[in-house]
Protein backbone atom coordinates (compact mmCIF):
# COMPACT_ATOMS: atom_id res chain seq x y z
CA UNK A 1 4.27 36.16 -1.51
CA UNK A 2 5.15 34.32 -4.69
CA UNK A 3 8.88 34.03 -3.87
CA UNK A 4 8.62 32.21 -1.06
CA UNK A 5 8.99 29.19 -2.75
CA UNK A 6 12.06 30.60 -4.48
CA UNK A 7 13.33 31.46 -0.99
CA UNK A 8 12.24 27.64 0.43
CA UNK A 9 14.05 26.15 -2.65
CA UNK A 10 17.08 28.50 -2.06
CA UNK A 11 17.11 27.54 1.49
CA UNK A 12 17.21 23.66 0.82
CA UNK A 13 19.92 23.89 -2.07
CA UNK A 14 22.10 25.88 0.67
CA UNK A 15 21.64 23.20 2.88
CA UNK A 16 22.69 20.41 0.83
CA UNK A 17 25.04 21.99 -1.54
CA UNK A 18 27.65 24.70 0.22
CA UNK A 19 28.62 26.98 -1.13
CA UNK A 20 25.81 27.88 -3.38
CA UNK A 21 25.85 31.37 -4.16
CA UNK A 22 23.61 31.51 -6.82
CA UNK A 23 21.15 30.66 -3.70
CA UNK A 24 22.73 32.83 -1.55
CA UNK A 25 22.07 35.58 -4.26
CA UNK A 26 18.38 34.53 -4.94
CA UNK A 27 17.85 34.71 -1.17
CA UNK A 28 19.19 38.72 -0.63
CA UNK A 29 17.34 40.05 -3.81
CA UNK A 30 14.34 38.61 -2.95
CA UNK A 31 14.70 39.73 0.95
CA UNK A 32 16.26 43.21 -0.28
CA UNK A 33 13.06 43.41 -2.55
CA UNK A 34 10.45 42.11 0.19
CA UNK A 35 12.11 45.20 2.48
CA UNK A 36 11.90 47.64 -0.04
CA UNK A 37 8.34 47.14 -0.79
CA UNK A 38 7.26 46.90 2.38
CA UNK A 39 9.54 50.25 3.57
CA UNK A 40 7.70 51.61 0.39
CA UNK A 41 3.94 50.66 1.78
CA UNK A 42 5.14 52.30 4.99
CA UNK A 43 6.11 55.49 3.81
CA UNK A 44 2.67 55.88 1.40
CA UNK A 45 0.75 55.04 4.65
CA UNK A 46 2.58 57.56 6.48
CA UNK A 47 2.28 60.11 3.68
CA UNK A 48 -1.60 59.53 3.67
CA UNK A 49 -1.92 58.32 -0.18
CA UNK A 50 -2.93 55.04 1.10
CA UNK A 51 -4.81 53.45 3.63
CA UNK A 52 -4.41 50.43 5.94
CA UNK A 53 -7.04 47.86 7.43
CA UNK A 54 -7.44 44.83 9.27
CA UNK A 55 -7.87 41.55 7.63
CA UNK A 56 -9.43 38.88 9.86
CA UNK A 57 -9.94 36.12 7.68
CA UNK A 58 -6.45 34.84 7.04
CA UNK A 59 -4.90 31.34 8.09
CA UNK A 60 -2.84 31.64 11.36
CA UNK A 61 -0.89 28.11 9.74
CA UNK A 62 0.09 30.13 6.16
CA UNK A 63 1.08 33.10 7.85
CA UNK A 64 3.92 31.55 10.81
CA UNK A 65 5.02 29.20 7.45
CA UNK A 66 5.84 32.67 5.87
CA UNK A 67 7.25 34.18 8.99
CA UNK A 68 9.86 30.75 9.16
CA UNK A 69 10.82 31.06 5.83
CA UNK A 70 10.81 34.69 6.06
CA UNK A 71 13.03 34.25 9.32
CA UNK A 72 15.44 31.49 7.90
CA UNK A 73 16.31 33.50 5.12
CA UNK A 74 17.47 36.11 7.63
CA UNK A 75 19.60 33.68 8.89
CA UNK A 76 21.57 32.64 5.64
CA UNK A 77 22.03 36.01 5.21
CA UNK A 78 23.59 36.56 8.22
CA UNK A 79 26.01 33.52 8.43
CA UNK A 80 26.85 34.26 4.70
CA UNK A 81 28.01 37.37 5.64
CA UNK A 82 26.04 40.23 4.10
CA UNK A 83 25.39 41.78 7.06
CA UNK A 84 24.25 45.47 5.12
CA UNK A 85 21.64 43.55 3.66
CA UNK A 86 20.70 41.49 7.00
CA UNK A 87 20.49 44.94 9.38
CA UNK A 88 18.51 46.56 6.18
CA UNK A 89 16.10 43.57 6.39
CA UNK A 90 16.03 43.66 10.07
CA UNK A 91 13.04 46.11 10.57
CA UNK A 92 10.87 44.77 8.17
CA UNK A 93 11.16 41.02 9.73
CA UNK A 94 11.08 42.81 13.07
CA UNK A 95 7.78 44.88 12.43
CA UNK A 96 6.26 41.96 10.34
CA UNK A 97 6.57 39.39 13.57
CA UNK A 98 5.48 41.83 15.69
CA UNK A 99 2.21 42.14 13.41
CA UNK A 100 1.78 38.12 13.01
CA UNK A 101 2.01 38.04 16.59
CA UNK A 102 -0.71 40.90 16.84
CA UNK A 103 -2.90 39.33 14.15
CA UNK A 104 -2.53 35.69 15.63
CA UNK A 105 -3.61 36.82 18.74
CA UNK A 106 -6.67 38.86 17.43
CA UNK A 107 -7.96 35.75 15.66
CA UNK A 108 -7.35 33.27 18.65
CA UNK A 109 -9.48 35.73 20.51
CA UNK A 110 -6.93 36.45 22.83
CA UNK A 111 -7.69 40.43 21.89
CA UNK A 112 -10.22 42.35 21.10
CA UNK A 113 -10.88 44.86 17.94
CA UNK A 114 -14.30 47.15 18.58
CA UNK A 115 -14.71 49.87 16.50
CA UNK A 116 -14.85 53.09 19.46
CA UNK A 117 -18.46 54.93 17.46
CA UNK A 118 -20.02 52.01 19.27
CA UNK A 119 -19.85 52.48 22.68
């Protein structure tokens, strides 16, 4: 996630110099790319080439600061008008909150993870 900062930095110019689209720019390649690779992770785990697992040892703080950033570039985006690359974006932010939330709650303890060989 080494563009993030790119994406933070983008962010802040937007907000104090409009319009910016040199930002705006920075902020749909980088979101366009972040899709793509995950849509290509996706379609090599359906395909069976590679194979997914649980990490439990990440930092609940790190990963919502990602989501945010992740989720206010979605929203320049959208009020800048590229709404193609917004609704191609969409299921990747979508998928990837719905997994934070998932992951967040696992290492809260709220949930659960036994492996089913040991009952």
């Amino acid at each position: 996630m080494i563009f993030i900062y790119a994406l933070v930095g983008a962010i802040f110019a937007l907000a104090f110099i409009n319009p910016f689209p040199e930002a705006e720019y920075a902020i749909v390649i980088i979101l366009a790319g972040y899709s793509t690779w995950f849509y290509w992770i996706v379609s090599q785990v359906l395909m069976g080439t590679k194979e997914m697992q649980l990490e439990m040892d990440g930092n609940i703080s790190t990963l919502w600061q990602t989501r945010l950033v992740l989720m206010m570039s979605m929203y320049v985006v959208f009020i800048t008008g590229y709404t193609e690359v917004f609704y191609y974006c969409l299921p990747y932010i979508l998928m990837g909150t719905a997994g934070d939330i998932f992951a967040t709650a696992m290492m809260s303890g709220f949930i659960e993870f036994r492996n089913r060989d040991e009952d």
